[in-house]
Protein backbone atom coordinates (compact mmCIF):
# COMPACT_ATOMS: atom_id res chain seq x y z
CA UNK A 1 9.66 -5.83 -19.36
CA UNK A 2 8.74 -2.14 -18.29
CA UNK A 3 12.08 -0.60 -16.00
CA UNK A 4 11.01 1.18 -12.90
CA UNK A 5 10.80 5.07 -12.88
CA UNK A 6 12.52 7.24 -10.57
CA UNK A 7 9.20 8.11 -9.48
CA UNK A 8 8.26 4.12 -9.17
CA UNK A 9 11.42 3.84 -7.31
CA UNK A 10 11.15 6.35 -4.71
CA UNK A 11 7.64 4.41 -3.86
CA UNK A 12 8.93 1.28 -3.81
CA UNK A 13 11.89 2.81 -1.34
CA UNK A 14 8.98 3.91 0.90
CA UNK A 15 7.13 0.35 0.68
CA UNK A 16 10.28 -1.22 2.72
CA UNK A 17 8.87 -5.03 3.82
CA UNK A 18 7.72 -5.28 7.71
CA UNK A 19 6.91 -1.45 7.38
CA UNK A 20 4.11 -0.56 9.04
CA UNK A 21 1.46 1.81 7.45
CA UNK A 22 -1.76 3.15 8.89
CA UNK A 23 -4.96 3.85 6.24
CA UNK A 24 -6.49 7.25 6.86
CA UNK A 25 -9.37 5.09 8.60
CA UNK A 26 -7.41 3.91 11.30
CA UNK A 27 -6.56 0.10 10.34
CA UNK A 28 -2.93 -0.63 10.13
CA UNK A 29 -1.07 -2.49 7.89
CA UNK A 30 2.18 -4.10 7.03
CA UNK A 31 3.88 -4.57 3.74
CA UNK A 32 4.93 -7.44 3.11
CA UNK A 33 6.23 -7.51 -0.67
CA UNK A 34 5.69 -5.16 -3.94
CA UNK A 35 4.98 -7.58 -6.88
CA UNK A 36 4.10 -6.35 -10.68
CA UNK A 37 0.92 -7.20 -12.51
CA UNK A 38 1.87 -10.22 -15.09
CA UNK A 39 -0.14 -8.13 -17.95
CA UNK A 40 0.82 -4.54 -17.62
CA UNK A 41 3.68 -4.87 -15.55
CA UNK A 42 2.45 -2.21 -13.30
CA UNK A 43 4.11 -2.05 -9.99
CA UNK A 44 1.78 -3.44 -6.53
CA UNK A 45 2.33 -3.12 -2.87
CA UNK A 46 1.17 -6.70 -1.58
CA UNK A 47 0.16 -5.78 2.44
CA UNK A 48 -1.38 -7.71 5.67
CA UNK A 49 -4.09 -6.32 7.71
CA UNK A 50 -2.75 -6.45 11.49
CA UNK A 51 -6.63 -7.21 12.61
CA UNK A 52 -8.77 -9.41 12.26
CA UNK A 53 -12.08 -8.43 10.02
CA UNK A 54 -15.28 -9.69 10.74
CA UNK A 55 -15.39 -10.78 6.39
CA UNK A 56 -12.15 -11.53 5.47
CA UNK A 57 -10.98 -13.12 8.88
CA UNK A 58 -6.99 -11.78 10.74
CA UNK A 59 -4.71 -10.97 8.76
CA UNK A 60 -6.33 -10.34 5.66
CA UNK A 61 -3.52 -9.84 2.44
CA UNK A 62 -4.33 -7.21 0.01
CA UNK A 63 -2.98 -6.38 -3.43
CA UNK A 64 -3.18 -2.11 -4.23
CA UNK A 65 -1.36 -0.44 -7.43
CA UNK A 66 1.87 1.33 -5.71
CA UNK A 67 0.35 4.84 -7.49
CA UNK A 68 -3.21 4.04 -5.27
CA UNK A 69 -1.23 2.88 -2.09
CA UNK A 70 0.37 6.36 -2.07
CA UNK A 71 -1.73 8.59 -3.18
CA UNK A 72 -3.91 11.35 -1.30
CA UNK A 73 -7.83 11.14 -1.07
CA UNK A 74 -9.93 14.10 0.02
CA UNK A 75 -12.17 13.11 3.71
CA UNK A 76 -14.39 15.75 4.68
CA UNK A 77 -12.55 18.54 2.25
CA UNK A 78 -9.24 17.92 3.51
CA UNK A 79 -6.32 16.36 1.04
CA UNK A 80 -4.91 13.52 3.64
CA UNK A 81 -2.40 10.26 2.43
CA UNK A 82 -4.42 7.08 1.98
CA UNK A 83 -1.30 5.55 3.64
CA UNK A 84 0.93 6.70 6.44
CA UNK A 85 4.07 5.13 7.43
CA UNK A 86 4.38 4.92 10.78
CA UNK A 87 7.10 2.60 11.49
């Protein structure tokens, strides 16, 4: 199995369970585990919608590589975190 990174673990340290996150289009989110992919190993941040969705019904669970989870994405030219952590 692959060991963590310090890089991995300084994301997972972030990804605490029951933290609360809010995606750069206003939805928020809680995390409720980081899991790894059974293939490549590669590190996931398993979270809960705290809404309900018109598709996918409340409290919708999503699955995100850690790496996507944190990264930044560029809205209308500006470099913003797809993820804040807000509590």
């Amino acid at each position: 199995m692959k060991s963590i990174s310090e890089g991995e673990k300084k994301l997972v340290d972030l990804a605490k369970e029951g933290s609360i996150f809010k995606h750069y289009k206003g939805n928020l989110y809680e995390i409720v585990s980081i899991g790894r992919h059974t293939e490549s190993y590669e590190l996931h941040v398993v979270y809960k919608a705290l809404y309900e969705d018109s598709k996918y019904g409340p409290n919708a669970i999503w699955i995100r590589p850690i790496s996507m989870f944190f990264e930044k994405v560029f809205v209308d030219g500006e470099e913003i975190l797809r993820f804040e952590r807000i509590v």
